[in-house]
C-alpha atoms as a PDB file:
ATOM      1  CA  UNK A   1      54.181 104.269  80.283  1.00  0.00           C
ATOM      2  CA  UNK A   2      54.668 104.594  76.465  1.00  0.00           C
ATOM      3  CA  UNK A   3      54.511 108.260  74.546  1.00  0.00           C
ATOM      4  CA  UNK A   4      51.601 108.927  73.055  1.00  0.00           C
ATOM      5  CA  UNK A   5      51.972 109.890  69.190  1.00  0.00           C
ATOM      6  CA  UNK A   6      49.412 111.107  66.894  1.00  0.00           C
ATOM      7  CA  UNK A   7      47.325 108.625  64.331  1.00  0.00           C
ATOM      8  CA  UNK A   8      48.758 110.362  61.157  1.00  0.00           C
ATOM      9  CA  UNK A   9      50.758 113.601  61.300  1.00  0.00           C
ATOM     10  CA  UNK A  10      49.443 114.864  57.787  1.00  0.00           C
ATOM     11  CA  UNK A  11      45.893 114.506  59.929  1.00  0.00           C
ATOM     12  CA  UNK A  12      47.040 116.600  62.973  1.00  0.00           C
ATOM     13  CA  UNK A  13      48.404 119.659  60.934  1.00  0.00           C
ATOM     14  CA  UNK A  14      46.706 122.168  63.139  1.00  0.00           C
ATOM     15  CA  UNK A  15      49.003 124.579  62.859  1.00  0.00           C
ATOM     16  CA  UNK A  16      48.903 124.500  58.866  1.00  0.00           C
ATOM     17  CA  UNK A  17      45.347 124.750  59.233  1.00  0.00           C
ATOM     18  CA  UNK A  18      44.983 127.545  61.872  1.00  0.00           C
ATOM     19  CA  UNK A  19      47.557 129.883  59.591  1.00  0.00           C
ATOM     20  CA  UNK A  20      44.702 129.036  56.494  1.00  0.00           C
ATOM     21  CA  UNK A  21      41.735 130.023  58.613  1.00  0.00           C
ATOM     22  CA  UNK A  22      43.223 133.169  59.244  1.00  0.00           C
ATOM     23  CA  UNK A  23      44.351 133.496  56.105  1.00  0.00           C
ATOM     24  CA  UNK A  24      40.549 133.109  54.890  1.00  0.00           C
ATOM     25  CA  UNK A  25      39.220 135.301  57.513  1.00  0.00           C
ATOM     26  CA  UNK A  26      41.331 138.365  56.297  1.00  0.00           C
ATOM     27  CA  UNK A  27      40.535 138.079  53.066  1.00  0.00           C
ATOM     28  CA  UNK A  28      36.335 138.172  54.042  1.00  0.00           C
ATOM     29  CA  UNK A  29      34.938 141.738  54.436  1.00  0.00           C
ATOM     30  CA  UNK A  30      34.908 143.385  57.389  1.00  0.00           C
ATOM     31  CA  UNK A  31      31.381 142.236  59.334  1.00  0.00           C
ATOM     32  CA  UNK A  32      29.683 139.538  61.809  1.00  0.00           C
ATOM     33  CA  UNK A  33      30.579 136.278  59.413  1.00  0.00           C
ATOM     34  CA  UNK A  34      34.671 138.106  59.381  1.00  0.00           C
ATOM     35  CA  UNK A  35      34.801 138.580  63.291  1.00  0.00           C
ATOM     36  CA  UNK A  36      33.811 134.880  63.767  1.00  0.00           C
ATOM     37  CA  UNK A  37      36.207 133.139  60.922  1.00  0.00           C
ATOM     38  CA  UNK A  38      38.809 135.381  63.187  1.00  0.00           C
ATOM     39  CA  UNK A  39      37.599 133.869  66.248  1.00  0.00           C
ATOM     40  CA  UNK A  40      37.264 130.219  64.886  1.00  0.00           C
ATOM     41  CA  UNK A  41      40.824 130.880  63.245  1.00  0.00           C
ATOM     42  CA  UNK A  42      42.454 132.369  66.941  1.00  0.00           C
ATOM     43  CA  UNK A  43      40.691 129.106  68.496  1.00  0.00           C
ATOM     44  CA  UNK A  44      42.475 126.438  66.482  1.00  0.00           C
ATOM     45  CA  UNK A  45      45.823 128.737  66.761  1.00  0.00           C
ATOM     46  CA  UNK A  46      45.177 128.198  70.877  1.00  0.00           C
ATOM     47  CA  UNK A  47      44.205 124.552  69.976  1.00  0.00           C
ATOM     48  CA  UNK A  48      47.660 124.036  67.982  1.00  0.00           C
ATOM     49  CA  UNK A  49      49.866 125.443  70.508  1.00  0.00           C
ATOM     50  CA  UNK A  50      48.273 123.137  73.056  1.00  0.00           C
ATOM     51  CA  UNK A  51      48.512 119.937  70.792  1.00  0.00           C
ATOM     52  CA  UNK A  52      52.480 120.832  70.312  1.00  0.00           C
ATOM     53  CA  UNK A  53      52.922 121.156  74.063  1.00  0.00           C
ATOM     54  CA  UNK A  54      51.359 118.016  74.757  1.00  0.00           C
ATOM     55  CA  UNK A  55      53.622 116.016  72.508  1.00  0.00           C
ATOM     56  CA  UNK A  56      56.741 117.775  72.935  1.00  0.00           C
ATOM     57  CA  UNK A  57      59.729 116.330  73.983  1.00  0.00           C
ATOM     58  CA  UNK A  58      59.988 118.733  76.640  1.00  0.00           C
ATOM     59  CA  UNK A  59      56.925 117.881  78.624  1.00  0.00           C
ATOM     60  CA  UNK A  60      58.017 115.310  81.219  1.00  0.00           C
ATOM     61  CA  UNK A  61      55.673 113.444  83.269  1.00  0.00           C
ATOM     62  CA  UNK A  62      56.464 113.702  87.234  1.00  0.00           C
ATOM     63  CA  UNK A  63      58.936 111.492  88.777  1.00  0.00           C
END
């Protein structure tokens, strides 16, 4: 079974994308359109994470 690896790495960035959501949510004033921008940003943080898991070296599949 070959490794999966992403299309383009510059494409996958999440994590250089989740740290500018929040970056723009902060910046908004406080209200409804700030609390979701902090949601969307916190979702692509979780989203991120999960991507880096999945295509670490340290994930193993079972023997």
């Amino acid at each position: 079974m070959s490794k999966r690896v992403p299309s383009s790495p510059g494409d996958r960035d999440l994590n250089a994308k989740a740290t500018e959501a929040l970056a723009k949510a902060r910046k908004m004033r406080p209200g409804p359109e700030r609390t979701e921008a902090l949601k969307k940003a916190e979702k692509l943080r979780q989203t991120a994470n999960t991507y880096n898991y999945l295509f670490s070296s340290e994930l193993k599949r079972p023997d």
